[in-house]
N, C-alpha and C. Protein backbone atom coordinates (compact mmCIF):
# COMPACT_ATOMS: atom_id res chain seq x y z
N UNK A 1 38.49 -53.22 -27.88
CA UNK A 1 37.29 -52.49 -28.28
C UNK A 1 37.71 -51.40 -29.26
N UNK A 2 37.17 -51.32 -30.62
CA UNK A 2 37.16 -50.23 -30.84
C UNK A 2 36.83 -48.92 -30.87
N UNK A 3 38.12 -47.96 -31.11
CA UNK A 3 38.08 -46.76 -30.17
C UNK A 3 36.70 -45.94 -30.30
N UNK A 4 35.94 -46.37 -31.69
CA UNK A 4 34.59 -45.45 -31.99
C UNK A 4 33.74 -45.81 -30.61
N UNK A 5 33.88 -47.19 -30.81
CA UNK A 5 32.42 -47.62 -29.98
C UNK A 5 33.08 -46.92 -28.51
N UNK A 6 33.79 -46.89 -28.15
CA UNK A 6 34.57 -46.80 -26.79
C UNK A 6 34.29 -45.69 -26.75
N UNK A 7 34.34 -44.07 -27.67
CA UNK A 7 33.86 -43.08 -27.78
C UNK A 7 32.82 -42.75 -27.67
N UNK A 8 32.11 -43.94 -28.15
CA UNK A 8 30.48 -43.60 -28.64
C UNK A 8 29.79 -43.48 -26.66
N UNK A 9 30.30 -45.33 -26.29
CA UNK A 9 29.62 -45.07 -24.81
C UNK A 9 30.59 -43.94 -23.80
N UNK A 10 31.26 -43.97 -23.67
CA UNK A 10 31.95 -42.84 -23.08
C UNK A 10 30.77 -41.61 -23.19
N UNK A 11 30.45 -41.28 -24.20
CA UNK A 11 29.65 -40.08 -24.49
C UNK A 11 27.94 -40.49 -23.90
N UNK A 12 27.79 -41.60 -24.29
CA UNK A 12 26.48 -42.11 -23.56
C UNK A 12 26.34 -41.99 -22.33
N UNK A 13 27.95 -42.44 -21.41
CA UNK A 13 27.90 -42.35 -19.92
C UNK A 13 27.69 -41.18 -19.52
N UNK A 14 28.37 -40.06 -20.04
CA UNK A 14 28.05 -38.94 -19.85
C UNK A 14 26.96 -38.10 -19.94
N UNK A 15 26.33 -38.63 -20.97
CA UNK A 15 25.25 -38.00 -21.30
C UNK A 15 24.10 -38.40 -20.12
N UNK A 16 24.04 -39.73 -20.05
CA UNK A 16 23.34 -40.01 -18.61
C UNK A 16 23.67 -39.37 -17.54
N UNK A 17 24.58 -39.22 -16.93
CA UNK A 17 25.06 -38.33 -16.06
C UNK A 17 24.31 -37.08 -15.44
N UNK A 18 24.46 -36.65 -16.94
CA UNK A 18 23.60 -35.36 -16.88
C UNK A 18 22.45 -34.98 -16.64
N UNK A 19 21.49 -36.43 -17.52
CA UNK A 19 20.02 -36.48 -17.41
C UNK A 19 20.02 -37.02 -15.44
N UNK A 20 20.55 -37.51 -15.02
CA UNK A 20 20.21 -37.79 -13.90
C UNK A 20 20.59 -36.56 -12.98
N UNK A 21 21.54 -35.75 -13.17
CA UNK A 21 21.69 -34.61 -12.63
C UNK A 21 20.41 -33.72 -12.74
N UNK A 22 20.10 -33.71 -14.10
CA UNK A 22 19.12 -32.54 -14.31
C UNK A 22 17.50 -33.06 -13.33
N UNK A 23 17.92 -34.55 -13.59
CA UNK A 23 16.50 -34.67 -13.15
C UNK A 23 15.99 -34.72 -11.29
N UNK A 24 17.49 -34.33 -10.99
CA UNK A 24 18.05 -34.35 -9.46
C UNK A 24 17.47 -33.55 -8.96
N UNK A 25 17.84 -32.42 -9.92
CA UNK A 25 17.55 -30.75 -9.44
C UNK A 25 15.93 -30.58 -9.40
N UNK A 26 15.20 -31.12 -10.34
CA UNK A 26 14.04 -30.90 -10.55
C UNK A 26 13.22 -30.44 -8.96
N UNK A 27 12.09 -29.83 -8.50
CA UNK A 27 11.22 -30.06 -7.64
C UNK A 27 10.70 -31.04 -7.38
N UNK A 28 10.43 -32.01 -7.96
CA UNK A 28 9.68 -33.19 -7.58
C UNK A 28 10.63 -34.34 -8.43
N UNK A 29 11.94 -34.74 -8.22
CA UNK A 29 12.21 -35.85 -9.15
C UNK A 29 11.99 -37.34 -9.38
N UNK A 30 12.03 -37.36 -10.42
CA UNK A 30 10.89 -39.03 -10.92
C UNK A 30 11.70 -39.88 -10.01
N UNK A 31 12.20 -40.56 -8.91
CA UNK A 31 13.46 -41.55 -8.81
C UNK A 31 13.46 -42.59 -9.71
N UNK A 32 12.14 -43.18 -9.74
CA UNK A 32 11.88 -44.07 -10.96
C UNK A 32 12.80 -44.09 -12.15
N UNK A 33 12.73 -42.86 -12.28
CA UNK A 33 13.78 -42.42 -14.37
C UNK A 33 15.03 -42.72 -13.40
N UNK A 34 14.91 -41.98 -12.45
CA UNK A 34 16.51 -41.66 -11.82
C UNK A 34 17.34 -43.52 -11.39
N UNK A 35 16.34 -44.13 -11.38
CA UNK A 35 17.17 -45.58 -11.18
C UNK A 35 17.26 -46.46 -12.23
N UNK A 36 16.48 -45.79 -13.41
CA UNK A 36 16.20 -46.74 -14.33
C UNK A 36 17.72 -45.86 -15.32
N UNK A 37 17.96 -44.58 -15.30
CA UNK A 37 19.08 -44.10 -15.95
C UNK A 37 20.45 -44.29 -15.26
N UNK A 38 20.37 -44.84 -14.09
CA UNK A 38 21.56 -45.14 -13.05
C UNK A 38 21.87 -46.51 -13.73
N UNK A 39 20.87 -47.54 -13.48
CA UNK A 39 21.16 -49.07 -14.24
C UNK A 39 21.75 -48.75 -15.58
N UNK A 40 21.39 -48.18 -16.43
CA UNK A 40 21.65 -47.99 -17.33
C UNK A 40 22.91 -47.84 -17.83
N UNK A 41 23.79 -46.66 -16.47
CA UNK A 41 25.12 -45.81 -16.43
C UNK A 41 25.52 -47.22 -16.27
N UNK A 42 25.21 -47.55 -15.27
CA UNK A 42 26.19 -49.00 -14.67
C UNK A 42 26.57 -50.14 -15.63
N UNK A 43 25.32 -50.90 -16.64
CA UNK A 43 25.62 -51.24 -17.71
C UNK A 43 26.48 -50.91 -19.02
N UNK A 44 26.72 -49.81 -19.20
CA UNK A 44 27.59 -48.87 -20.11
C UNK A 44 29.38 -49.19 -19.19
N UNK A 45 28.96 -48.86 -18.04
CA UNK A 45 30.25 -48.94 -17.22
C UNK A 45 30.33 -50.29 -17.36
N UNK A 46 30.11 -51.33 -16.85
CA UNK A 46 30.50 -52.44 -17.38
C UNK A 46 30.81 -53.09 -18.54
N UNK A 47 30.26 -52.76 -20.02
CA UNK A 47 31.03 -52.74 -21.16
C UNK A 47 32.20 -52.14 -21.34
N UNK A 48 32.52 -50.96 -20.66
CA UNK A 48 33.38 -50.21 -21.03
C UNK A 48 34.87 -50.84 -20.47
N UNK A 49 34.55 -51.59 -18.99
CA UNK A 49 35.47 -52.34 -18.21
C UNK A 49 36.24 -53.43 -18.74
N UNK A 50 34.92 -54.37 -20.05
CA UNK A 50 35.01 -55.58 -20.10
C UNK A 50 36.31 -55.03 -20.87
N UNK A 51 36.52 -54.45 -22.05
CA UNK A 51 37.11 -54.32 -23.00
C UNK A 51 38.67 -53.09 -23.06
């Protein structure tokens, strides 16, 4: 893989991370977003594995 793209999701994973953190904290959080940005992490994590 090259190292951009490998950079690029690396930074994506993270960035999800966060949105699911933030949206953790919230008072009322969506779980909805919160599982649909989890699938998401997990997909990223699995590209990142393949390569």
């Amino acid at each position: 893989m090259e190292a951009s793209l490998a950079n690029s999701l690396q930074a994506r994973h993270a960035g999800l991370d966060r949105m699911i953190e933030e949206e953790a904290r919230r008072p009322a959080p969506d779980t909805a977003r919160i599982a649909k940005l989890k699938k998401e992490k997990l997909k990223i994590k699995d590209a990142l594995s393949l390569h």
